[in-house]
Protein backbone atom coordinates (compact mmCIF):
# COMPACT_ATOMS: atom_id res chain seq x y z
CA UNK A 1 -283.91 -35.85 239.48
CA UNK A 2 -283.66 -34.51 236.19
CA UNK A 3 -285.13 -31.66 233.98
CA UNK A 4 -285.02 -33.43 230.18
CA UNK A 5 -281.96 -33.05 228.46
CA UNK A 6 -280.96 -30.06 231.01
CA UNK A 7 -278.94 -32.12 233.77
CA UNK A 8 -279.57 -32.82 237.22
CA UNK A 9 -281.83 -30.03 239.17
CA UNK A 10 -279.57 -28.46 242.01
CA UNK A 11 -281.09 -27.52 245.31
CA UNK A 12 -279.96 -23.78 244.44
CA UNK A 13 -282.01 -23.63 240.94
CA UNK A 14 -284.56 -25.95 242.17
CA UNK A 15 -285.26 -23.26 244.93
CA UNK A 16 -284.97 -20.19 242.20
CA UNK A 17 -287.58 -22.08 240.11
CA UNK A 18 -290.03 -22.09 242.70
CA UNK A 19 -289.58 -18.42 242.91
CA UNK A 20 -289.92 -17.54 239.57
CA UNK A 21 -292.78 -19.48 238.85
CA UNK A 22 -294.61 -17.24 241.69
CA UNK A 23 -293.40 -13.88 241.21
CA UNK A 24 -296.67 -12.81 239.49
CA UNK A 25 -298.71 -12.49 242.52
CA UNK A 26 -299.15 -9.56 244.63
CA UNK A 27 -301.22 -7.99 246.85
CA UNK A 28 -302.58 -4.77 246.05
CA UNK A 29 -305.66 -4.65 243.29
CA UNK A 30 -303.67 -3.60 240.68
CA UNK A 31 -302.06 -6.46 239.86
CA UNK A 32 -299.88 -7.15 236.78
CA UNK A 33 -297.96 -10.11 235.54
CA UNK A 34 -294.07 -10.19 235.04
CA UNK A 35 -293.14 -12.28 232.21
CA UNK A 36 -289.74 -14.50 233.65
CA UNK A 37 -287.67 -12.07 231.27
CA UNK A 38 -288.00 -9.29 233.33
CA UNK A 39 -286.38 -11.10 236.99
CA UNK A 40 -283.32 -9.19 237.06
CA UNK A 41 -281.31 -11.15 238.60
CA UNK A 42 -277.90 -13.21 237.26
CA UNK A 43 -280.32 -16.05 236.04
CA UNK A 44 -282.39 -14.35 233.99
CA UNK A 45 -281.04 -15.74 231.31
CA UNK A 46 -281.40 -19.16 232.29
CA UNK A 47 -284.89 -18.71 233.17
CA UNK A 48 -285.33 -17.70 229.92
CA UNK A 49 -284.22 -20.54 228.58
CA UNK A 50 -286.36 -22.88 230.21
CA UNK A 51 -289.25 -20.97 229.30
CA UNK A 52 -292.32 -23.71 229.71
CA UNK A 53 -292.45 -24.56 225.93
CA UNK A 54 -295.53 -27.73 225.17
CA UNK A 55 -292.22 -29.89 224.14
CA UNK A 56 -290.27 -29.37 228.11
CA UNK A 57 -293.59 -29.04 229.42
CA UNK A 58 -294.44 -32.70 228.52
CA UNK A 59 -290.75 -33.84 229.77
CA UNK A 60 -290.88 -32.20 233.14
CA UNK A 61 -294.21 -33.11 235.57
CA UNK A 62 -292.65 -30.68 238.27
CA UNK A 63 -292.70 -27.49 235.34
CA UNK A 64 -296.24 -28.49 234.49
CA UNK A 65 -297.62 -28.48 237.98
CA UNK A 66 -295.89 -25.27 238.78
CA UNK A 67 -296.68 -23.10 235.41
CA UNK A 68 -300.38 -24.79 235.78
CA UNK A 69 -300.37 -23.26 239.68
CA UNK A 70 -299.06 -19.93 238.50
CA UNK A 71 -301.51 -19.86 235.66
CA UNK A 72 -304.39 -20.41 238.01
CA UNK A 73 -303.42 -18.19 241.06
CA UNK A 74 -302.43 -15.32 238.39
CA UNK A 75 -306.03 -15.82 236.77
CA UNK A 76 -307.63 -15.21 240.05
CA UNK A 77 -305.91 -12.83 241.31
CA UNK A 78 -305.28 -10.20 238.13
CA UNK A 79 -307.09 -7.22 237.10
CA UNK A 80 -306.65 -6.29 233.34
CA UNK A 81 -304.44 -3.15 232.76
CA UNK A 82 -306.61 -0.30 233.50
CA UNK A 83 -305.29 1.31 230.32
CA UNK A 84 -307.03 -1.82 228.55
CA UNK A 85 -310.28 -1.06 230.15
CA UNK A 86 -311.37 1.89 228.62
CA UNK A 87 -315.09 1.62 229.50
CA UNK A 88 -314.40 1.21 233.24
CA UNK A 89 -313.69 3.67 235.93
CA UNK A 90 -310.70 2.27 236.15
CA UNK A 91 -309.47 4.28 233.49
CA UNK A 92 -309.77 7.47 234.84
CA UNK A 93 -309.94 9.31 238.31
CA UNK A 94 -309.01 8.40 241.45
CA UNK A 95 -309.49 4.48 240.49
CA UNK A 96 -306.10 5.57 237.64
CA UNK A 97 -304.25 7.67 239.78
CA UNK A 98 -304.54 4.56 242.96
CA UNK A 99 -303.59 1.74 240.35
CA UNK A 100 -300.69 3.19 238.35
CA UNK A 101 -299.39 5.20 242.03
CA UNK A 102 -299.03 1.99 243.76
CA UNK A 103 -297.20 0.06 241.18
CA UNK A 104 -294.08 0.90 242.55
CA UNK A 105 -295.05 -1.13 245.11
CA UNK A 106 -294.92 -4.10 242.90
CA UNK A 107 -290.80 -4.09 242.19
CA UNK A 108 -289.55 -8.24 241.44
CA UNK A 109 -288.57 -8.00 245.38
CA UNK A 110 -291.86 -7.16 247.15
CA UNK A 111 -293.88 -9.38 244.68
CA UNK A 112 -291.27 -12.54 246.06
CA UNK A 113 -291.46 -11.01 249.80
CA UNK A 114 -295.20 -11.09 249.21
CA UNK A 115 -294.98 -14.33 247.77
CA UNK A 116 -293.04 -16.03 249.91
CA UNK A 117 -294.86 -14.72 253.01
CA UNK A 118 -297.39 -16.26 252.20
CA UNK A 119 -296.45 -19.64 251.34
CA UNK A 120 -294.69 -19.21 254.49
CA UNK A 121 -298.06 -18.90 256.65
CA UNK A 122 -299.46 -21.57 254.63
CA UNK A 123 -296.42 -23.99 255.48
CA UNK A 124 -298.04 -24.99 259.14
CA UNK A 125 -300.63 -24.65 261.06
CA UNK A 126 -299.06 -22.29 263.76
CA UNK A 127 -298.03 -19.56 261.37
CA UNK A 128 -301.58 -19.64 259.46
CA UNK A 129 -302.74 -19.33 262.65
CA UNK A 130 -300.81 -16.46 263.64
CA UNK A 131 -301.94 -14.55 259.98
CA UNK A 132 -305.30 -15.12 260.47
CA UNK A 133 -304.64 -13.27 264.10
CA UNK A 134 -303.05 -10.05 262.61
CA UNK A 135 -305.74 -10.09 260.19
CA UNK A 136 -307.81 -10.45 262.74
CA UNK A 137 -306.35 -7.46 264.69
CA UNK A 138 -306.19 -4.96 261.20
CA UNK A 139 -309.37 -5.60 260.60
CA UNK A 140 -311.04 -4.70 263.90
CA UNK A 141 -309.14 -1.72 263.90
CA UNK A 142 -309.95 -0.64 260.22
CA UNK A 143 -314.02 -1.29 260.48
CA UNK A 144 -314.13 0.15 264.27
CA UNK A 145 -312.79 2.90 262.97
CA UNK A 146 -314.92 3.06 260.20
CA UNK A 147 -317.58 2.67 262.14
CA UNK A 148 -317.07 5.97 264.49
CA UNK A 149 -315.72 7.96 260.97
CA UNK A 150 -318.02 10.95 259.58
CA UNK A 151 -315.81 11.51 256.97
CA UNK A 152 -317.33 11.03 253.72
CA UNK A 153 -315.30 9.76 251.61
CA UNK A 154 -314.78 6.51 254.22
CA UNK A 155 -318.80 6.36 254.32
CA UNK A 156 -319.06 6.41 250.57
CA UNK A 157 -316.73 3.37 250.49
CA UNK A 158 -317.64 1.26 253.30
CA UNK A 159 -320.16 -1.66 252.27
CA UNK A 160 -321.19 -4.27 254.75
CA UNK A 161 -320.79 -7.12 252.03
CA UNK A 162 -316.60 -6.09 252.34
CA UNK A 163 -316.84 -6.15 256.52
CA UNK A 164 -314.31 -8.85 257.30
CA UNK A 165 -314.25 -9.10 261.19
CA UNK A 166 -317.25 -11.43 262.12
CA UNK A 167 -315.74 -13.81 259.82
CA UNK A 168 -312.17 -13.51 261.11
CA UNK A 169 -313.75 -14.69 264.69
CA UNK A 170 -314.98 -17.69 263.63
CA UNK A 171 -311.21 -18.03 261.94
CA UNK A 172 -310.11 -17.34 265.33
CA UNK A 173 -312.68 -19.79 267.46
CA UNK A 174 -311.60 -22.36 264.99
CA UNK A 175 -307.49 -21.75 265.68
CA UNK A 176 -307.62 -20.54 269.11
CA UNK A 177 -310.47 -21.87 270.71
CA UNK A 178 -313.58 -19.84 272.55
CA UNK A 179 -311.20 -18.14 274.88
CA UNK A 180 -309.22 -16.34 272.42
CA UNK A 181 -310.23 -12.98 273.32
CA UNK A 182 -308.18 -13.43 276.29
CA UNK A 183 -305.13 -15.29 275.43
CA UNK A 184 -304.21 -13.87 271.56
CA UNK A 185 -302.24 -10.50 271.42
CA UNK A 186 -300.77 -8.49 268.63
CA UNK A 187 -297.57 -8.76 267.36
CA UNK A 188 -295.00 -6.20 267.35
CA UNK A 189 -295.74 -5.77 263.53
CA UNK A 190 -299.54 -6.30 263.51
CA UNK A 191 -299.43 -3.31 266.61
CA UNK A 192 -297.75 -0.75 264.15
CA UNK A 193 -300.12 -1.71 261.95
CA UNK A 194 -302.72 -0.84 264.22
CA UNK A 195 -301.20 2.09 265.16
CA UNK A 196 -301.34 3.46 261.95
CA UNK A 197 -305.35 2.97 260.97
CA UNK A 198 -306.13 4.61 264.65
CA UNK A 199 -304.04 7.90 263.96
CA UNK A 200 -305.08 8.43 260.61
CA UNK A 201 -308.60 8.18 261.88
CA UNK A 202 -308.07 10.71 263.99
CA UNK A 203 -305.56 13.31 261.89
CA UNK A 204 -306.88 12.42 258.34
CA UNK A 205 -309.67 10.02 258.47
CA UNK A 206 -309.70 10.22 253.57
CA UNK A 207 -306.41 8.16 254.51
CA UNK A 208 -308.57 5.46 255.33
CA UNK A 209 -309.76 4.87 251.68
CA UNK A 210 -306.32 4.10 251.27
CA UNK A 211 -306.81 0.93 253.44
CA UNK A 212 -310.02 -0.10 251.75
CA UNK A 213 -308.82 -0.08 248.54
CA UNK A 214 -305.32 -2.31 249.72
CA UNK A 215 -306.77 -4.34 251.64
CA UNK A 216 -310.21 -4.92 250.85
CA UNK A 217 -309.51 -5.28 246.99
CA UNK A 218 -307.19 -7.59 246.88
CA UNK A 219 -309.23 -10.36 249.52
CA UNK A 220 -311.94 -10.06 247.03
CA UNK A 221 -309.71 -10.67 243.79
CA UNK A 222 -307.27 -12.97 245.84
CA UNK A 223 -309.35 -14.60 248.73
CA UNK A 224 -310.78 -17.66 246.63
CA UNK A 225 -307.54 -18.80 245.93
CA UNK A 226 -305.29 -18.13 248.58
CA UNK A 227 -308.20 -20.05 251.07
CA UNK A 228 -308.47 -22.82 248.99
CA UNK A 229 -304.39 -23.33 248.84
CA UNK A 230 -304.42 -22.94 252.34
CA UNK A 231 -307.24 -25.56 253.11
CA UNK A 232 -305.05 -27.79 250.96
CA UNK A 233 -301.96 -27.33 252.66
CA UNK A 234 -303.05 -27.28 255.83
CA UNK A 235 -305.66 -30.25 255.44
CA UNK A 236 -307.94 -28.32 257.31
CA UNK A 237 -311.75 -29.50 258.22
CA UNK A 238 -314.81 -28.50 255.44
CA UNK A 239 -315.52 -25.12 255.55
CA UNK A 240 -313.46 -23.96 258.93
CA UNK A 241 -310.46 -21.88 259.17
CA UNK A 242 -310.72 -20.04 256.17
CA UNK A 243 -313.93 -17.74 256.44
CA UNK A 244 -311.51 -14.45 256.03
CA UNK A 245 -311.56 -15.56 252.66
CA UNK A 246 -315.15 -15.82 251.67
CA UNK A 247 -317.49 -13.21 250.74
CA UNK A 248 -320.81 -14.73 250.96
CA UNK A 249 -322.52 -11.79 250.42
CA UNK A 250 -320.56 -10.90 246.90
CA UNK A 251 -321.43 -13.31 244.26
CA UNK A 252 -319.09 -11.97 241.50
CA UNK A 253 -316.27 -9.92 242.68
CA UNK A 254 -315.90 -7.79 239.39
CA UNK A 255 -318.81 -6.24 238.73
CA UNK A 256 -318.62 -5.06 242.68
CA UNK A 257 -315.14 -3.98 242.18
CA UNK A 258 -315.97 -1.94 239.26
CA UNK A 259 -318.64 -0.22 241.49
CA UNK A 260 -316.51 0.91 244.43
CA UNK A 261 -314.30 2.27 241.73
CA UNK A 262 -316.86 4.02 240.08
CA UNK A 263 -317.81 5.38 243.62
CA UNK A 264 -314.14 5.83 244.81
CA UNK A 265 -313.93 8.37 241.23
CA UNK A 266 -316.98 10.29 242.74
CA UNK A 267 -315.17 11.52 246.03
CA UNK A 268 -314.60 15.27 246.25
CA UNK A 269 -311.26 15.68 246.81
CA UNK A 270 -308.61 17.86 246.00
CA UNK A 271 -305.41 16.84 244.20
CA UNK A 272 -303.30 16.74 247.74
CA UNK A 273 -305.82 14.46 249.50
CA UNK A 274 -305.52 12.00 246.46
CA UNK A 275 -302.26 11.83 246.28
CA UNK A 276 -301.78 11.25 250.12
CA UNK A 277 -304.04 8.46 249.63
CA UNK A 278 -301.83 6.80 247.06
CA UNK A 279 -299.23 7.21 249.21
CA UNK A 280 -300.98 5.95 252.32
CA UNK A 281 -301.86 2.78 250.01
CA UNK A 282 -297.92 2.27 249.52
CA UNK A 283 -297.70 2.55 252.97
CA UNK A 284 -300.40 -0.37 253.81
CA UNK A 285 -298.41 -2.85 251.00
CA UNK A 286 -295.05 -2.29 253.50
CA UNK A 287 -297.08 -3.01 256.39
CA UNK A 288 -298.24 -6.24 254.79
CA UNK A 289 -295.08 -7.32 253.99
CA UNK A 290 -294.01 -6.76 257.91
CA UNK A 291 -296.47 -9.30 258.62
CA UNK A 292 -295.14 -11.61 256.40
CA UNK A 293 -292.16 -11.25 257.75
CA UNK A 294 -292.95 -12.22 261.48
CA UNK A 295 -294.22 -15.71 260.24
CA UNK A 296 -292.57 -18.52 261.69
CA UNK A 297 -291.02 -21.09 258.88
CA UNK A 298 -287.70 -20.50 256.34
CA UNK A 299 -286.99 -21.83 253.04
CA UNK A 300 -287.19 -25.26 253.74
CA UNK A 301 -290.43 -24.72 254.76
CA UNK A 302 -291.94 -22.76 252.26
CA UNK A 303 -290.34 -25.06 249.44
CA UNK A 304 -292.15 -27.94 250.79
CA UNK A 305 -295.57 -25.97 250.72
CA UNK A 306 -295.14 -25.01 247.05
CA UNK A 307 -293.76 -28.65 246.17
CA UNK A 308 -297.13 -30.18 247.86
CA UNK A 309 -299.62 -27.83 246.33
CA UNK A 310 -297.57 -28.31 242.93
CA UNK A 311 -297.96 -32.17 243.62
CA UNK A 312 -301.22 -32.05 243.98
CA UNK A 313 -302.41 -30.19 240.97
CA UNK A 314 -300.44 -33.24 238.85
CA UNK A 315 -302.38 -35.63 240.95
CA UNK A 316 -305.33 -33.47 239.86
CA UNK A 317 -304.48 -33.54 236.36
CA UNK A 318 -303.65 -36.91 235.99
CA UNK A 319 -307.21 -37.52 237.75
CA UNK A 320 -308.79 -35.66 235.16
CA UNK A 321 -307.30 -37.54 232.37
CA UNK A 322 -308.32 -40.78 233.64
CA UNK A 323 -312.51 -40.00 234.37
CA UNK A 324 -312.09 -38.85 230.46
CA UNK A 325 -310.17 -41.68 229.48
């Protein structure tokens, strides 16, 4: 296996490829994309180098299914700079404060923990399985207890089109079978999740917003995608096993985004409570990542997930260039 004139492709750079080519994505709505310049690590240079210029791009299929995966995940996933959106209440407000706070968040090492979680649960069944579970089990604790909250600031923000749980069930029905009430627990991680949205619903229910905003935000910008690369992976049956991901009741995510922002700038609250909330939504990214972590499936495992959904968007390609041709 070779890259062009560059030599054989070792298993080490092969792997750091992979990596790189992902590191855009994250979680939290205020997404940004890294150009490969800025991975600091000892290859940086390298990577550089092998920037995806149209002349390597046509000598490498692998680079071209890869960059063209990146391209489309980071598409519809990322929210423009809120500094670039000047007419939007993203620019100002609570919306500002909640993008630009949690952007720390987003350091090279979380984005690839992030990234590679994921691909992880996407690798088998099993560990999709087990995500859609502690989804399954942050959810019902985040809408029960926005259901019994009188704060509000959490009433302000809580639309039924974002409620996630009824579609999580059928997720779980479909993985589990009818009894899964009864035979799925929590995981250690999922349960400190938990943990968390119950006391802050007791001790300081505006924390809450904190959870909307992480978590509800980024399924809307990110949930297309990530369920269709999962049904792909995973082969799974037409329209089953993904529901988490599809809000039926949202036609076009933005404009609704731009809304509960808009709404989210209208909550009186004092300078402290916002920036506890910021902090809170640092907090929920970290939890996230714990998640991730309790996945079954290494490297080897994750590499072949990329590789196949990689393969397929050249088999895609190539199929598109042949109904034109």
């Amino acid at each position: 296996e070779t890259s062009g004139g560059l030599g054989p492709l070792s298993s080490p750079w092969r792997e750091t490829s992979f990596v790189a080519v992902m590191l855009s994505l994250c979680l939290l709505p205020s997404w940004c994309s890294y150009s490969i310049a800025q991975i600091p690590t000892s290859r940086s240079n390298t990577l550089q180098h092998l920037a995806p210029t149209p002349s390597y791009l046509r000598r490498s299929g692998v680079i071209v299914a890869l960059t063209e995966q990146e391209e489309r995940v980071s598409k519809a996933m990322e929210l423009t700079p809120a500094e670039a959106l000047a007419e939007s209440a993203r620019s100002r407000g609570l919306a500002l404060q909640l993008d630009d706070g949690t952007r720390k968040s987003h350091s090279m090492a979380e984005n690839t923990a992030f990234v590679t979680g994921f691909f992880k649960g996407i690798s088998t069944r099993p560990a999709f399985a087990q995500l859609v579970a502690s989804l399954y089990f942050v959810y019902e604790a985040m809408e029960s207890a926005f259901d019994k909250a009188t704060d509000p600031s959490v009433k302000a923000l809580d639309y039924p089109e974002l409620r996630r749980v009824p579609a999580l069930e059928d997720d779980m029905a479909y993985y589990f079978g009818v009894d899964w009430q009864s035979t799925v627990r929590p995981t250690a991680a999922t349960k400190e999740y938990c943990d968390r949205i119950r006391s802050i619903a007791v001790d300081e229910p505006p924390l809450l917003v904190a959870h909307m905003y992480t978590r509800y935000l980024g399924d809307l910008f990110g949930g297309q995608m990530m369920g269709g690369m999962a049904r792909s992976s995973l082969k799974l049956d037409d329209a089953l096993g993904t529901r988490f991901y599809e809000f039926d009741e949202i036609p076009r995510a933005k404009p609704f985004i731009e809304q509960w922002y808009a709404r989210l700038n209208d909550l009186e609250l004092d300078a402290g409570a916002k920036q506890r909330i910021v902090d809170e939504a640092n907090l929920v990214f970290a939890f996230n990542i714990k998640l991730f972590d309790e996945l079954q499936g290494g490297k080897r495992a994750v590499l072949r997930t990329m590789w196949g959904l990689a393969k397929g968007a050249v088999v895609s390609r190539m199929g598109k260039i042949f109904r034109r041709s």
